[in-house]
PDB file of N, CA and C in Angstrom:
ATOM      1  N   UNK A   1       8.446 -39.517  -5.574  1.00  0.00           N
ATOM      2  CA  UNK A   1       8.027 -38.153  -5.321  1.00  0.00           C
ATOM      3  C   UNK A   1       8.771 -37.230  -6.282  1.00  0.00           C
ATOM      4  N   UNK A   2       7.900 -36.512  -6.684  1.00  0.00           N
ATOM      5  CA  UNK A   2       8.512 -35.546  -7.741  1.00  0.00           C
ATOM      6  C   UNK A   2       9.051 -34.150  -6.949  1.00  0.00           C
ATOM      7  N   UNK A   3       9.638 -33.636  -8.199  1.00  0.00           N
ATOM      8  CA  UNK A   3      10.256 -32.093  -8.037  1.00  0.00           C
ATOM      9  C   UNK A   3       9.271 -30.780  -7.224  1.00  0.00           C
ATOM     10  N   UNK A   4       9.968 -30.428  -6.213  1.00  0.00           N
ATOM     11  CA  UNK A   4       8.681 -29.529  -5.198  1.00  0.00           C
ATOM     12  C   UNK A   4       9.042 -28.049  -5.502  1.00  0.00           C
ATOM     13  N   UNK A   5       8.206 -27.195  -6.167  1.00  0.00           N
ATOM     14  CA  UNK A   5       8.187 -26.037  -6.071  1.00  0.00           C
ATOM     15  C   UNK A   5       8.063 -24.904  -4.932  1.00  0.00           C
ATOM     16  N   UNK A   6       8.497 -24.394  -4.277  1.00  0.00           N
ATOM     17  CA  UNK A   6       7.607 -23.228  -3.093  1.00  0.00           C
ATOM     18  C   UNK A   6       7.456 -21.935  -4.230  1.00  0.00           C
ATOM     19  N   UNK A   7       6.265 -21.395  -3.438  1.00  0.00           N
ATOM     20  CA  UNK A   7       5.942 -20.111  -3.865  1.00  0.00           C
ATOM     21  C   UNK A   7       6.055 -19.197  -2.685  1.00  0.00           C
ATOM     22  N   UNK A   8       5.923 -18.167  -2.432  1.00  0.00           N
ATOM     23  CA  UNK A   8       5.681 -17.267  -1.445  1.00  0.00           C
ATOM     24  C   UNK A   8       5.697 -15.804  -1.746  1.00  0.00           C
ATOM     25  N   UNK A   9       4.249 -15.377  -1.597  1.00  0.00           N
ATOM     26  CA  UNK A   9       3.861 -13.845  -1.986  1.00  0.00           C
ATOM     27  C   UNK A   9       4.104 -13.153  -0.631  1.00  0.00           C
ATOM     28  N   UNK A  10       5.012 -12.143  -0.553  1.00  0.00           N
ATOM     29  CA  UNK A  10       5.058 -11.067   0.637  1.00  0.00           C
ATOM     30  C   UNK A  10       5.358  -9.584   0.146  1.00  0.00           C
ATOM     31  N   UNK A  11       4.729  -8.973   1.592  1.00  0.00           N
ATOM     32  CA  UNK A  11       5.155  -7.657   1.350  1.00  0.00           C
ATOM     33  C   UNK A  11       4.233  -7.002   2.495  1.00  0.00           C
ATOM     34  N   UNK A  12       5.096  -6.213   2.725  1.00  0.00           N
ATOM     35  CA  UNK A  12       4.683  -5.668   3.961  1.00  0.00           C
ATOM     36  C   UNK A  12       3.767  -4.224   4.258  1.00  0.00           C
ATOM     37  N   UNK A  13       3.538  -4.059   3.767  1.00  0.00           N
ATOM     38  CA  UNK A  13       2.200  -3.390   2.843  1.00  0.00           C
ATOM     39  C   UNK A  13       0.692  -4.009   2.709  1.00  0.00           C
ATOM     40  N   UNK A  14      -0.250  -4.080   3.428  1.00  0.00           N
ATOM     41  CA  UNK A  14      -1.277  -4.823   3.315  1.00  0.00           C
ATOM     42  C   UNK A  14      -1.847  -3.946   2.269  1.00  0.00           C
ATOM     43  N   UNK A  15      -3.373  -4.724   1.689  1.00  0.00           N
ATOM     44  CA  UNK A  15      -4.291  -4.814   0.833  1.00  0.00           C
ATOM     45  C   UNK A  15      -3.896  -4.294  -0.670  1.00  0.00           C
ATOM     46  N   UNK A  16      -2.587  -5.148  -1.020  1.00  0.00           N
ATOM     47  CA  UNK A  16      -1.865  -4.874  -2.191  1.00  0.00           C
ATOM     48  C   UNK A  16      -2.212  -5.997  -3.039  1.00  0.00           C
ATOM     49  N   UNK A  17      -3.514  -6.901  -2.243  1.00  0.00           N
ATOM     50  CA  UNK A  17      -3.627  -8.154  -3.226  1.00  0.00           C
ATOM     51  C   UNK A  17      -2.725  -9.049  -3.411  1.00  0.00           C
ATOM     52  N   UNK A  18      -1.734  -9.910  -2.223  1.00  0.00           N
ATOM     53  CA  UNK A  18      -1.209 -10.678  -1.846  1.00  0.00           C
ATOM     54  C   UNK A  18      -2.169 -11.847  -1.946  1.00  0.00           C
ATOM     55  N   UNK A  19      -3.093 -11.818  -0.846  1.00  0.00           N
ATOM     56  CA  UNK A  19      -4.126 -13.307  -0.976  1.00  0.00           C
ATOM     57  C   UNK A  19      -5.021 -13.720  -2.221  1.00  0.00           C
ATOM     58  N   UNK A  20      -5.341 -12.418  -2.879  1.00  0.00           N
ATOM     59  CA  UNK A  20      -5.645 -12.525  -4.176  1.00  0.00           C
ATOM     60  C   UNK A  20      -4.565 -13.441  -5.416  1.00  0.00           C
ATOM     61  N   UNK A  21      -3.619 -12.449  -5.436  1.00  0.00           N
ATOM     62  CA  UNK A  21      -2.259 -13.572  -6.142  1.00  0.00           C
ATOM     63  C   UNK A  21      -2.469 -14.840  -6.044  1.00  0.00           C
ATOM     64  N   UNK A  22      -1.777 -15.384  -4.473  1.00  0.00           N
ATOM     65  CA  UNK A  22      -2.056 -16.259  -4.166  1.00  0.00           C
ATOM     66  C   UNK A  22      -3.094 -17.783  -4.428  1.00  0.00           C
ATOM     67  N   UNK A  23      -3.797 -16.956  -4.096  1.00  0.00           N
ATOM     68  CA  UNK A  23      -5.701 -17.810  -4.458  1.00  0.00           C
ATOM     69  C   UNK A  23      -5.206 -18.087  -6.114  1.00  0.00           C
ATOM     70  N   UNK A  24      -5.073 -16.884  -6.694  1.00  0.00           N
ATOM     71  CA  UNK A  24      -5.515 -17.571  -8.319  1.00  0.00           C
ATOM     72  C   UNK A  24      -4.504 -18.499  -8.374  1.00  0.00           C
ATOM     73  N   UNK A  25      -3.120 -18.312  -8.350  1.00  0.00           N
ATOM     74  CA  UNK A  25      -1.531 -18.911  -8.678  1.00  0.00           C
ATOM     75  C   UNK A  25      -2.066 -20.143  -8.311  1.00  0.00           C
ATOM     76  N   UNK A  26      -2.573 -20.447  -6.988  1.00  0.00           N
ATOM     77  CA  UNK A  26      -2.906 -22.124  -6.653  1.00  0.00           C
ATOM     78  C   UNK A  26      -3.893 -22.349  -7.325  1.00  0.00           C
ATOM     79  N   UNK A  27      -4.571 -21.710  -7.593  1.00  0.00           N
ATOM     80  CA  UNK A  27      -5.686 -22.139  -8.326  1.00  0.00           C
ATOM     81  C   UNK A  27      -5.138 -22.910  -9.749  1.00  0.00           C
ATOM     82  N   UNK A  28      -4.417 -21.650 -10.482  1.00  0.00           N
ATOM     83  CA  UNK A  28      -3.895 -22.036 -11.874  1.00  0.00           C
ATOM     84  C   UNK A  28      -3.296 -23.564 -11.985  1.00  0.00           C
ATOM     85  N   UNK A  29      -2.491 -23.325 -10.956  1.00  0.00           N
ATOM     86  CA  UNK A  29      -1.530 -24.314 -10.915  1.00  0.00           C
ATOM     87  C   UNK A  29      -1.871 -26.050 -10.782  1.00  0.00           C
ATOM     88  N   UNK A  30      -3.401 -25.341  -9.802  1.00  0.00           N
ATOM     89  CA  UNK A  30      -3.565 -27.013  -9.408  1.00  0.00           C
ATOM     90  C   UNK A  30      -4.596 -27.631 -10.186  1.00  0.00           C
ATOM     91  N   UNK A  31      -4.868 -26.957 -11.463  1.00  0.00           N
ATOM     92  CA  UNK A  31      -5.199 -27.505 -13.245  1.00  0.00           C
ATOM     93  C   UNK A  31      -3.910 -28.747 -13.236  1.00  0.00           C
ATOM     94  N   UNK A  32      -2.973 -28.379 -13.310  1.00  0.00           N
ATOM     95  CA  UNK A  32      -2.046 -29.693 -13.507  1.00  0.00           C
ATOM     96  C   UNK A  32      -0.926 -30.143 -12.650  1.00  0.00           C
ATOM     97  N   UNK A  33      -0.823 -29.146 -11.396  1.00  0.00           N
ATOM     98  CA  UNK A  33      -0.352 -29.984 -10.564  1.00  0.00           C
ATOM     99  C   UNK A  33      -0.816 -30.080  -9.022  1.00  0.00           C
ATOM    100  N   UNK A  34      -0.713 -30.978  -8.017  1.00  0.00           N
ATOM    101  CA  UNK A  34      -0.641 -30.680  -7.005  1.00  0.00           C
ATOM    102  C   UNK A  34      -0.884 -29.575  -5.785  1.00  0.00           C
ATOM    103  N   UNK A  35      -2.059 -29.217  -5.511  1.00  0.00           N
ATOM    104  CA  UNK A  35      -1.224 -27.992  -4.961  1.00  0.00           C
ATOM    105  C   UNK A  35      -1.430 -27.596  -3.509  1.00  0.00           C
ATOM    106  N   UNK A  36      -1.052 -27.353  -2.353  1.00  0.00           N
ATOM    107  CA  UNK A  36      -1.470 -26.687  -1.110  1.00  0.00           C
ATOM    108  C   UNK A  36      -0.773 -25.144  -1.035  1.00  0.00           C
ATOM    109  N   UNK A  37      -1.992 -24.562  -0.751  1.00  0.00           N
ATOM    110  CA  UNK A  37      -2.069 -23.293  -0.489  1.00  0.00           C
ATOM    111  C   UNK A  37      -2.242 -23.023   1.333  1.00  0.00           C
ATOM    112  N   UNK A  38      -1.630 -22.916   1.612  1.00  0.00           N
ATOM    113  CA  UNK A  38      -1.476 -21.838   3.146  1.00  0.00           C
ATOM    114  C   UNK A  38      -1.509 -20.350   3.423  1.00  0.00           C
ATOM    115  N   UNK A  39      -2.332 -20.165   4.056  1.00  0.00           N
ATOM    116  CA  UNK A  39      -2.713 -19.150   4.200  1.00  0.00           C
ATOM    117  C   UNK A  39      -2.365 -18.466   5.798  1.00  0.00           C
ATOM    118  N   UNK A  40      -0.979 -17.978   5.680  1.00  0.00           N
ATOM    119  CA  UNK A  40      -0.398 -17.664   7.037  1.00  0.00           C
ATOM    120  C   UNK A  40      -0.767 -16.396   7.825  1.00  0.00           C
ATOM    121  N   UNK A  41      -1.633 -15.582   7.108  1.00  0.00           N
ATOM    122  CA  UNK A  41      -1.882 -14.091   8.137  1.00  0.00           C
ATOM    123  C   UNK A  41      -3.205 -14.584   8.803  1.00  0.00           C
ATOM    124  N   UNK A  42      -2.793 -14.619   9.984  1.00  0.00           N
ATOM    125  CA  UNK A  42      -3.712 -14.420  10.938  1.00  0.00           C
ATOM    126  C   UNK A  42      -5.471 -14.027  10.816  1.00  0.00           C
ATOM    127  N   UNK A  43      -5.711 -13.041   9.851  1.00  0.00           N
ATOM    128  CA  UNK A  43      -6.874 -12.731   9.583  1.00  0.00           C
ATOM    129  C   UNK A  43      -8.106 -13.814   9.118  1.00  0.00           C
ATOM    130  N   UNK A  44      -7.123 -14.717   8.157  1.00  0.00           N
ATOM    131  CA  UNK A  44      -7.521 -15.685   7.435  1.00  0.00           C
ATOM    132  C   UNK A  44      -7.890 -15.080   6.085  1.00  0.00           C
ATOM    133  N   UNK A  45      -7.054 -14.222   5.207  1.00  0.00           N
ATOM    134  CA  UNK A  45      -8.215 -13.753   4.490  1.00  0.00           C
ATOM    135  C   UNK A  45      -8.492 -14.526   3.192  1.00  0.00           C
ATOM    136  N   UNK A  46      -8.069 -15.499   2.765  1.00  0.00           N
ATOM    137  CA  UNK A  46      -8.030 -16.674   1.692  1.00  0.00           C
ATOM    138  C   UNK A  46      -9.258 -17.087   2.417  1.00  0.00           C
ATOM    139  N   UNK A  47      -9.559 -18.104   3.421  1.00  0.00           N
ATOM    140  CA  UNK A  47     -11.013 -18.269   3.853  1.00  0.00           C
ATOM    141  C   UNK A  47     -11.912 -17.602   3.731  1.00  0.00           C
ATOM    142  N   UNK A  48     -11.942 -16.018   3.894  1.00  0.00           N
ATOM    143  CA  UNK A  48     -13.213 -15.169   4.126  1.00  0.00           C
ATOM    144  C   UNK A  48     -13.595 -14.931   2.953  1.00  0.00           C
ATOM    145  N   UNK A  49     -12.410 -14.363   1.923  1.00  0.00           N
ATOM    146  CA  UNK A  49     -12.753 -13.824   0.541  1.00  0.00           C
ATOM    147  C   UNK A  49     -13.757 -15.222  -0.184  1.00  0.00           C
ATOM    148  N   UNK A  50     -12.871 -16.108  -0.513  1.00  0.00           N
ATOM    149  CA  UNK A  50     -13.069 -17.199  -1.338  1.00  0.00           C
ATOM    150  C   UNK A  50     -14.310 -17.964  -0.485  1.00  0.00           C
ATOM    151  N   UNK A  51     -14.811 -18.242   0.694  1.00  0.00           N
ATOM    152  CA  UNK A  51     -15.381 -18.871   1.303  1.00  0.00           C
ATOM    153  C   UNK A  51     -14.669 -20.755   1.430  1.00  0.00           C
ATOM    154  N   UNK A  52     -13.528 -20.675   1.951  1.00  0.00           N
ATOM    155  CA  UNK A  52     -12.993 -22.171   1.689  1.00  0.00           C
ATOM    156  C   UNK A  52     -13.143 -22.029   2.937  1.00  0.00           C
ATOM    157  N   UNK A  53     -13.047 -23.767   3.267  1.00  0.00           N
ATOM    158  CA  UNK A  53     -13.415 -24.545   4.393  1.00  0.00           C
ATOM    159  C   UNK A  53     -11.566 -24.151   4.970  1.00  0.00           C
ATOM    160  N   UNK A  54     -11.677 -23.755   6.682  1.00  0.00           N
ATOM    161  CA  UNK A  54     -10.948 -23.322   7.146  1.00  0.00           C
ATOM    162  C   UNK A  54     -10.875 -24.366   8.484  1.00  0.00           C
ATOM    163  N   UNK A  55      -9.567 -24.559   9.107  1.00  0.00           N
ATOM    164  CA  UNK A  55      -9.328 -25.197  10.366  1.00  0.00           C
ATOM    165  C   UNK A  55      -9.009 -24.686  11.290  1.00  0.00           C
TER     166      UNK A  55
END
């Protein structure tokens, strides 16, 4: 198992484009590596925007 990065976008300030960040950064990232994205506010808004399959 390789070297584990965390990321974590906050701020307490909504619609500053947090889940936006987010979305692309995993996106970018998981071109060459690995990646899970969590999406912890309640709203879900990574699911709604993007339309990803949600649990």
């Amino acid at each position: 198992m390789g070297k584990q990065v965390r990321f974590s976008i906050f701020s307490f300030k909504g619609g500053v484009g947090k889940s936006t960040i987010a979305y692309f950064l995993a996106r970018n990232l998981s071109e060459k590596y690995r990646v899970l994205l969590v999406d912890r506010d309640y709203t879900n808004t990574i699911g709604k925007i993007f339309g990803l399959e949600t649990g």
